[in-house]
Protein backbone atom coordinates (compact mmCIF):
# COMPACT_ATOMS: atom_id res chain seq x y z
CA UNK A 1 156.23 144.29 82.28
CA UNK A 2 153.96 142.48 84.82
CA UNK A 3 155.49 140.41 87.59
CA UNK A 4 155.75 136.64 87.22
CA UNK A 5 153.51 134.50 89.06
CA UNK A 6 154.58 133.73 92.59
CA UNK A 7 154.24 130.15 93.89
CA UNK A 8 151.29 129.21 95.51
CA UNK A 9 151.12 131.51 98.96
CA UNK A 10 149.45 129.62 102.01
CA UNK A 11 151.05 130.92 104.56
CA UNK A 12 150.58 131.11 108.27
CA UNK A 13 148.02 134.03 107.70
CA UNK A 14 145.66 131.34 105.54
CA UNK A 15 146.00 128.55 107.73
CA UNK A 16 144.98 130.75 110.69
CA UNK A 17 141.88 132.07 108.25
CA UNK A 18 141.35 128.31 107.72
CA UNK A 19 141.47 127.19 111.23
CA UNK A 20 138.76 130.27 112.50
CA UNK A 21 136.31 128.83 109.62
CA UNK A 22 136.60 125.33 110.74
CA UNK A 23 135.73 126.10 114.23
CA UNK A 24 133.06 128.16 112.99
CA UNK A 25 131.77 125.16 110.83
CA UNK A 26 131.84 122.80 113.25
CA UNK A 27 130.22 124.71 115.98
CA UNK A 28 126.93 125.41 113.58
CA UNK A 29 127.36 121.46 111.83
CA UNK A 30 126.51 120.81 115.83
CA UNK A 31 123.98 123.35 116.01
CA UNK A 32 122.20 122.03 113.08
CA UNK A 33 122.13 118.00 115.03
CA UNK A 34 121.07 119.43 117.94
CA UNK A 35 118.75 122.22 117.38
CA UNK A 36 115.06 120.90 118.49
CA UNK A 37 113.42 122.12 115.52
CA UNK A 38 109.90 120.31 116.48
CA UNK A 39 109.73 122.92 119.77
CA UNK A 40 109.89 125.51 116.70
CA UNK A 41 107.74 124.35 114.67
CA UNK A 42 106.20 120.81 115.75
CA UNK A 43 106.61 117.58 113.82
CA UNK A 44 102.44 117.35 113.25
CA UNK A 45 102.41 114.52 110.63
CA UNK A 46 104.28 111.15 109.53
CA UNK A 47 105.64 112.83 106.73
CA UNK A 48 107.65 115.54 108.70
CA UNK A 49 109.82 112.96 110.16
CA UNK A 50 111.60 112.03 107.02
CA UNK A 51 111.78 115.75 105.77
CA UNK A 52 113.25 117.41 108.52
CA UNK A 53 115.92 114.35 108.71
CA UNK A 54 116.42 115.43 104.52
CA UNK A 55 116.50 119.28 105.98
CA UNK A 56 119.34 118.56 108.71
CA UNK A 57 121.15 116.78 105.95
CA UNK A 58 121.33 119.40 103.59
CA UNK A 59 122.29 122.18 106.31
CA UNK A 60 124.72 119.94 107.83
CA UNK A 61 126.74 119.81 104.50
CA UNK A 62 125.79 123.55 103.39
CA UNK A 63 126.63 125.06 106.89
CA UNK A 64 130.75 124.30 105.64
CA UNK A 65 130.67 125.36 102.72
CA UNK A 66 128.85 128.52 103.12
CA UNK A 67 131.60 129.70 106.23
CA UNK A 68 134.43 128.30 104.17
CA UNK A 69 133.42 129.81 100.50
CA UNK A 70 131.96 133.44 101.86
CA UNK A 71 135.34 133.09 104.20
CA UNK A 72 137.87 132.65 101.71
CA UNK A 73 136.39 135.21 99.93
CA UNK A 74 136.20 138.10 102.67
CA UNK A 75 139.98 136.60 103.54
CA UNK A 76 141.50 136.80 99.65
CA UNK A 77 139.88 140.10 99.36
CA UNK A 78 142.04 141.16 101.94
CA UNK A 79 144.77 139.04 101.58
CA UNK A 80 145.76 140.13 98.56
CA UNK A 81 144.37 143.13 97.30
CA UNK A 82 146.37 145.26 95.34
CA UNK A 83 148.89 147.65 97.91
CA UNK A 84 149.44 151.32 97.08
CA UNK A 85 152.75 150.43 96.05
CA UNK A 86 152.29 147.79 93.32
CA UNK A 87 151.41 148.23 89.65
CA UNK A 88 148.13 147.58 87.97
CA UNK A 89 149.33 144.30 86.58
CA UNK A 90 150.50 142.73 89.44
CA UNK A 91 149.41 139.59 90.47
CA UNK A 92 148.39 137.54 93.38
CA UNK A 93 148.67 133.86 94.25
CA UNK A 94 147.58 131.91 91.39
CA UNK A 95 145.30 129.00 91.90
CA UNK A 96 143.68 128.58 87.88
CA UNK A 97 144.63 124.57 87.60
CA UNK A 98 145.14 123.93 90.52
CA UNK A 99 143.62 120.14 89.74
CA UNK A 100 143.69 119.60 93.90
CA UNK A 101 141.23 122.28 94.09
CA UNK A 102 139.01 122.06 91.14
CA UNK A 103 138.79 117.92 91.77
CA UNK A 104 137.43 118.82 95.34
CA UNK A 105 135.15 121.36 94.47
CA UNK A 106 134.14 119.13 91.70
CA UNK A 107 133.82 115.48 93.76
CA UNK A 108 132.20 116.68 97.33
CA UNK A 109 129.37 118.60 95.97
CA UNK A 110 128.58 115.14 93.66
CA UNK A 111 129.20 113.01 96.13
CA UNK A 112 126.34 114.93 98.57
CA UNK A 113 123.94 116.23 95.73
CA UNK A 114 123.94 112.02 95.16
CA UNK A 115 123.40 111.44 98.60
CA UNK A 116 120.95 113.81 98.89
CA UNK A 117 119.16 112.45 95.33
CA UNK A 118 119.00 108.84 96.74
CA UNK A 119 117.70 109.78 100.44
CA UNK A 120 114.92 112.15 98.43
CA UNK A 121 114.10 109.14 96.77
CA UNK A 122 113.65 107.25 99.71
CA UNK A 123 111.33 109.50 101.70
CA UNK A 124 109.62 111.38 98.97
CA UNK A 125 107.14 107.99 98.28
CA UNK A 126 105.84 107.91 102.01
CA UNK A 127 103.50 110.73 101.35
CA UNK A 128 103.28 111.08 97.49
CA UNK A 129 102.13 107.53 97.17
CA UNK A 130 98.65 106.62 98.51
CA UNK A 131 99.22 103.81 101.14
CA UNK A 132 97.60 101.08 101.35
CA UNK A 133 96.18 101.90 105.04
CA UNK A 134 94.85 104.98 104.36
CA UNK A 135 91.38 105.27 106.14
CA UNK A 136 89.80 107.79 103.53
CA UNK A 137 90.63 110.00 100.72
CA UNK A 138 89.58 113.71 101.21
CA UNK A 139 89.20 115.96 98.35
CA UNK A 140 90.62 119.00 98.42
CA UNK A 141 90.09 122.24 95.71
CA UNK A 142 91.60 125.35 95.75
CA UNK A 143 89.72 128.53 94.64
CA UNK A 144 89.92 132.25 94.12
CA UNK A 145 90.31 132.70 96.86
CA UNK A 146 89.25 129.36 99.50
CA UNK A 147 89.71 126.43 100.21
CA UNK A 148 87.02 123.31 99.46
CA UNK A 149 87.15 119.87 101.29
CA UNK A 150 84.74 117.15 100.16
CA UNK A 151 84.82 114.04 102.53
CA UNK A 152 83.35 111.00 101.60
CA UNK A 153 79.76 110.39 103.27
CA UNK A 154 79.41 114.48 104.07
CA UNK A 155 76.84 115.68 101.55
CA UNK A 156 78.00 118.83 101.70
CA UNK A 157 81.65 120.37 100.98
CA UNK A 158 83.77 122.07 103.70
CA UNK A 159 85.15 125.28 103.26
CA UNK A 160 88.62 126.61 105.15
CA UNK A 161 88.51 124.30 107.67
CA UNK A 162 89.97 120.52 106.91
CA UNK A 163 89.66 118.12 110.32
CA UNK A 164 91.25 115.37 110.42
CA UNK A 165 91.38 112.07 113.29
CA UNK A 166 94.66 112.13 115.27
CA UNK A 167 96.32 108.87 114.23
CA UNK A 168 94.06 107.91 111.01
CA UNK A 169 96.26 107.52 107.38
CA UNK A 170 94.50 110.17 105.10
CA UNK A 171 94.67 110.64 101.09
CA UNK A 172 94.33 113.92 100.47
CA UNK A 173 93.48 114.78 96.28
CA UNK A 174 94.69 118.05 95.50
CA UNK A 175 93.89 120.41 92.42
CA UNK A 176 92.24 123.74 91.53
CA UNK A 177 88.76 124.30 89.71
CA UNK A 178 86.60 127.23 88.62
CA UNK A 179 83.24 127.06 86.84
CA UNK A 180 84.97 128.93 83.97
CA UNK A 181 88.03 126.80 82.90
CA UNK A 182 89.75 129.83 81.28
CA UNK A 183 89.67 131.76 85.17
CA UNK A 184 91.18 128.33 86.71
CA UNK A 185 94.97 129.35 88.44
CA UNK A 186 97.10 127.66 90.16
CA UNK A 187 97.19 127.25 94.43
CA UNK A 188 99.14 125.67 96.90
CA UNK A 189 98.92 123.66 99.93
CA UNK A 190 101.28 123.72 102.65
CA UNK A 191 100.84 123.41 105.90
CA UNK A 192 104.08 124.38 107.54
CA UNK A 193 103.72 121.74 110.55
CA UNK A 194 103.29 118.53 108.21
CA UNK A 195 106.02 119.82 106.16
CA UNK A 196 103.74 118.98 103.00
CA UNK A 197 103.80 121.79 100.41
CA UNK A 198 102.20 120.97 96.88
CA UNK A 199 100.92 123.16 94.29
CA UNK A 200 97.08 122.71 93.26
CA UNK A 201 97.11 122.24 89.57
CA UNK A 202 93.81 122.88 87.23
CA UNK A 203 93.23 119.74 85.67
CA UNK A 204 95.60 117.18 87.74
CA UNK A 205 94.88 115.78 90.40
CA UNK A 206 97.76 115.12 93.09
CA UNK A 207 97.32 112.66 96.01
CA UNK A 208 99.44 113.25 99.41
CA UNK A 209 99.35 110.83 101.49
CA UNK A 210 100.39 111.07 105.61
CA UNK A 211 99.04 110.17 109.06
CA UNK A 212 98.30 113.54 111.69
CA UNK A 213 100.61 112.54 114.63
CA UNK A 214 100.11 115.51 116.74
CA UNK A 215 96.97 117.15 117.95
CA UNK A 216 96.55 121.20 117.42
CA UNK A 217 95.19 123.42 114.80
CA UNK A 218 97.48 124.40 112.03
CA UNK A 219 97.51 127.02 109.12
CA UNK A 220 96.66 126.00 105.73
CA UNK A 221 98.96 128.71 103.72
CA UNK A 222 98.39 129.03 99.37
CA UNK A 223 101.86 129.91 98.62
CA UNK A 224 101.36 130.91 95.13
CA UNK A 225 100.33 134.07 93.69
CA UNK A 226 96.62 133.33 92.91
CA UNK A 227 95.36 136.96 92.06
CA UNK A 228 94.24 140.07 94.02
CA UNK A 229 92.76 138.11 96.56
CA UNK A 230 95.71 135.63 97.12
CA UNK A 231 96.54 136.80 100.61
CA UNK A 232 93.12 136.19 102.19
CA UNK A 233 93.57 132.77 100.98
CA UNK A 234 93.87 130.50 104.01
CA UNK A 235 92.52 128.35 106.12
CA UNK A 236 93.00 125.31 109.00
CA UNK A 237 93.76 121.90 109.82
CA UNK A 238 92.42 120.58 112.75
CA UNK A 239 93.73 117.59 114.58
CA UNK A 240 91.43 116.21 116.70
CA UNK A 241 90.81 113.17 118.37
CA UNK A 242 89.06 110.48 117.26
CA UNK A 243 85.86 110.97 119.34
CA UNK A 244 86.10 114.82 119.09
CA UNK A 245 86.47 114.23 115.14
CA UNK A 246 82.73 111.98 115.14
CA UNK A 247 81.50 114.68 117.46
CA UNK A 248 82.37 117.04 114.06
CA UNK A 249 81.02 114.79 112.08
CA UNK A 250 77.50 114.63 113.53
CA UNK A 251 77.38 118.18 113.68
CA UNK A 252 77.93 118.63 110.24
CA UNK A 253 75.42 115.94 109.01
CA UNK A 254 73.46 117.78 111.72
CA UNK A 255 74.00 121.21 109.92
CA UNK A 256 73.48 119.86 106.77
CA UNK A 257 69.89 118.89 107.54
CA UNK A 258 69.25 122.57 109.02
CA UNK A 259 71.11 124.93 107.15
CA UNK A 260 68.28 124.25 104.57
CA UNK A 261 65.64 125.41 106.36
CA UNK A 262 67.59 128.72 107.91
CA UNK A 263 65.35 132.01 107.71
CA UNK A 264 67.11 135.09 107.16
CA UNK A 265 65.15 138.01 108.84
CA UNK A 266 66.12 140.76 106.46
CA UNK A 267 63.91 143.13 108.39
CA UNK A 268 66.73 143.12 111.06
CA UNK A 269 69.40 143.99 108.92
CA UNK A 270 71.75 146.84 110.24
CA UNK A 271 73.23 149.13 107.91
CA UNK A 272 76.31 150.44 110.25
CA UNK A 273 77.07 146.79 111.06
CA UNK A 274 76.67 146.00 107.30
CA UNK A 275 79.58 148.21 106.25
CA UNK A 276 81.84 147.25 109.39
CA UNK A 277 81.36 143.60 107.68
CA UNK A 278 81.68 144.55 104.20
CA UNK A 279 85.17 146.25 105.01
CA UNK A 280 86.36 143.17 106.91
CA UNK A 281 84.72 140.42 104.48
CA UNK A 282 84.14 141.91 101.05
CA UNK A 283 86.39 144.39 99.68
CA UNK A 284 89.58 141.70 98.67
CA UNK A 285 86.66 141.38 95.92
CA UNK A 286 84.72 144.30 95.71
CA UNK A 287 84.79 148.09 95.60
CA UNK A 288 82.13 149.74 97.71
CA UNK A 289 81.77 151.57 93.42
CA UNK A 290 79.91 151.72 90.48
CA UNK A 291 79.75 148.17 88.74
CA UNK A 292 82.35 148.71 86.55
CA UNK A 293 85.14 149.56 88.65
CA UNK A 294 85.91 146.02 89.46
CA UNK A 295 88.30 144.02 91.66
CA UNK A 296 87.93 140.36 91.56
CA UNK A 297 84.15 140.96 91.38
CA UNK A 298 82.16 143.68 89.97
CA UNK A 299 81.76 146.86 92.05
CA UNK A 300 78.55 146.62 94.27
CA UNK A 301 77.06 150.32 95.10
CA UNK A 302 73.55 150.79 93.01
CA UNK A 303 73.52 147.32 93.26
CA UNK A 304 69.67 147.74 93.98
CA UNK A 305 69.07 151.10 92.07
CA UNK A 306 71.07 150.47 88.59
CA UNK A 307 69.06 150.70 85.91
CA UNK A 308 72.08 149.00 83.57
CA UNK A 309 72.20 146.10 85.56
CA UNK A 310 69.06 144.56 87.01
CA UNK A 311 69.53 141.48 87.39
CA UNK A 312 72.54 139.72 89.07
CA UNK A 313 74.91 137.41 87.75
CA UNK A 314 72.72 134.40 88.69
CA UNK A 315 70.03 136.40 86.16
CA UNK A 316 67.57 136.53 88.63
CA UNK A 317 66.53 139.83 90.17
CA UNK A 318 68.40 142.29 92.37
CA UNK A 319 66.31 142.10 95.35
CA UNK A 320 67.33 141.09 98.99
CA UNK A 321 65.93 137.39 98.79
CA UNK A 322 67.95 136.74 95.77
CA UNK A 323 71.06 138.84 96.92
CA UNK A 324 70.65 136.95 100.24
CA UNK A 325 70.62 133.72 98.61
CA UNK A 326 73.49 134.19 96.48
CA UNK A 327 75.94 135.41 99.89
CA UNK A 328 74.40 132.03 101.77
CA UNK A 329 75.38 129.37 99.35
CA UNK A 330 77.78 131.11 96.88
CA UNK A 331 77.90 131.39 93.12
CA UNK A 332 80.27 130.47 90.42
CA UNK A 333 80.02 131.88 86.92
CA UNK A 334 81.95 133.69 84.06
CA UNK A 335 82.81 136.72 86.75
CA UNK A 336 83.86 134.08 89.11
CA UNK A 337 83.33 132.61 92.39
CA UNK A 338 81.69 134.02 95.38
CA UNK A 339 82.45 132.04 98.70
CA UNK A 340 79.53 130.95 100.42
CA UNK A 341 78.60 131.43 103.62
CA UNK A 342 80.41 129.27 105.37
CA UNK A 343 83.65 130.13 103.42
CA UNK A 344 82.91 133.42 104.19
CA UNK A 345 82.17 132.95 107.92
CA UNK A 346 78.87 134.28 107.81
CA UNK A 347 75.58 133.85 109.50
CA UNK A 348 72.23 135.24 108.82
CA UNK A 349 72.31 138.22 110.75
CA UNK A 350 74.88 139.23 108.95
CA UNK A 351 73.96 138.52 105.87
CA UNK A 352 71.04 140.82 107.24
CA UNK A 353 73.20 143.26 107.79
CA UNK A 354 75.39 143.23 104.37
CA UNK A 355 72.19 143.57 102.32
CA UNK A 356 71.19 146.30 104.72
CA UNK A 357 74.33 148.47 103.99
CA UNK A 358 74.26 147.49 100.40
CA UNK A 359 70.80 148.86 99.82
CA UNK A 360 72.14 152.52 101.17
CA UNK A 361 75.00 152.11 98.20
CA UNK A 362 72.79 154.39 96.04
């Protein structure tokens, strides 16, 4: 027959268990008030304020009851396991209904997931809500696999690189397109610095709303799975200053008047440099292969020389004007989307070079 159930057992060994835990506790609970997490990673944007206030919250509350919970445990376990010398059966201290217990477990954790609830609420609006002094609204879509900001007045889109006025309330609209609705995926936008993380959803559009507080350049991060090419999808946020941001603003208006009229010597192209580049820029999306043996975009050797496909996906010709044209200002179709040149970070020369290299793919 089994033993009877002893009385409940805190003895001097728990309390002592107890009292290590609680000095434990308290000496991270400080750590977590006083740790200058901006030095880490610095506070770039309005929003980041009210976040990492929400983050010291929760790990002020969660730094207890992870020492005292994985504590217990790693004491009870040796506490009372089961001695050489007792049966099978036996039993330890009992604790099932003990109401003390389960109506502390049960009331703190409401009491702070509450807390917590209400304080979201409060902070959540200052950058999910379009204020009203927000200077302009920036559109931002994601795409396999880059980044493309439209500002209002630029007549051309931005790719990979977002700048932004030190000081200025922005909008920013986020979602994710493709030519071909049935490609479209999801992205994400975080930039770890403004503490803003929101998924870029095909078909919704979802305005953020916050004020750049700190000058720097910061990494624009998709965090979600977006295919084959999802970790070369990135770019930056630049916080400049005010007169540094119109000085980027002329250029581009600048660039957008010249870019047009940019001549692409393909007589200069080099082949060796060619494949250095196409190792470094193209192969997330293509194989160096026949056309079928396809990453993200169709394989690209006889890309000049294949009888079974002459023309590109455009429809106009494979020859290097046309190839060149489609690497300067992109495509989108049912294969997909090729980055232009910008996105790319490409100039002529090496588009030069890239048709150079391609044409030796025979």
């Amino acid at each position: 027959m089994s033993q009877q159930p002893e009385a409940f057992r805190l003895d001097a060994g728990f309390w002592r268990a107890t009292a290590l835990l609680a000095i434990i506790s308290i000496a991270l609970m400080i750590l977590v008030v006083v740790y200058p997490i901006g030095k880490l990673l610095p506070e770039a944007s309005s929003a980041s304020l009210s976040i990492d206030f929400l983050f010291r919250f929760m790990a002020f509350f969660s730094v207890p009851i992870l020492v005292f919970v994985n504590g217990y445990i790693i004491y009870f376990c040796i506490r009372y396991r089961r001695r050489k010398d007792e049966p099978l059966d036996s039993i330890g201290s009992p604790i099932h209904d003990h109401r003390a217990l389960e109506d502390t477990w049960t009331i703190v954790p409401t009491i702070l997931m509450v807390a917590l609830g209400i304080l979201s609420y409060l902070a959540m609006p200052q950058y999910y809500l379009k204020g009203k002094d927000s200077a302009a609204t920036i559109e931002a879509i994601g795409h396999q696999f880059y980044y493309e900001f439209r500002y209002p007045g630029l007549p051309h889109a931005v790719d990979n690189d977002m700048y932004l006025p030190l000081g200025v309330p922005v909008t920013i609209d986020l979602t994710s397109a493709e030519s071909d609705e049935t490609r479209a995926v999801i992205h994400s936008f975080w930039v770890p610095e403004f503490r803003v993380k929101q998924d870029m959803i095909p078909g919704m559009v979802v305005p953020i709303h916050f004020t750049p507080i700190e000058l720097g350049t910061y990494k624009l991060i998709c965090t979600e799975f977006c295919g084959l090419g999802h970790a070369h999808m990135w770019g930056y946020v630049h916080v400049v200053s005010r007169a540094d941001f119109d000085a980027w603003w002329n250029s581009q208006q600048k660039n957008a008047q010249t870019q047009a009229h940019q001549a692409i010597n393909f007589a200069s192209g080099n082949a060796s440099s060619g494949q250095a580049l196409f190792a470094q820029k193209c192969t997330a999306c293509h194989n160096a292969a026949p056309f079928d043996q396809r990453k993200v975009g169709p394989g690209l050797a006889n890309l000049f020389h294949d009888p079974q496909h002459p023309d590109l996906v455009d429809g106009k010709p494979a020859n290097a004007r046309d190839v060149g044209d489609i690497l300067e200002h992109g495509y989108q179709g049912s294969m997909g989307v090729m980055p232009n040149a910008q996105a790319n970070g490409l100039n002529a020369k090496d588009i030069a070079d890239l048709i150079a290299y391609l044409q030796t793919l025979k």
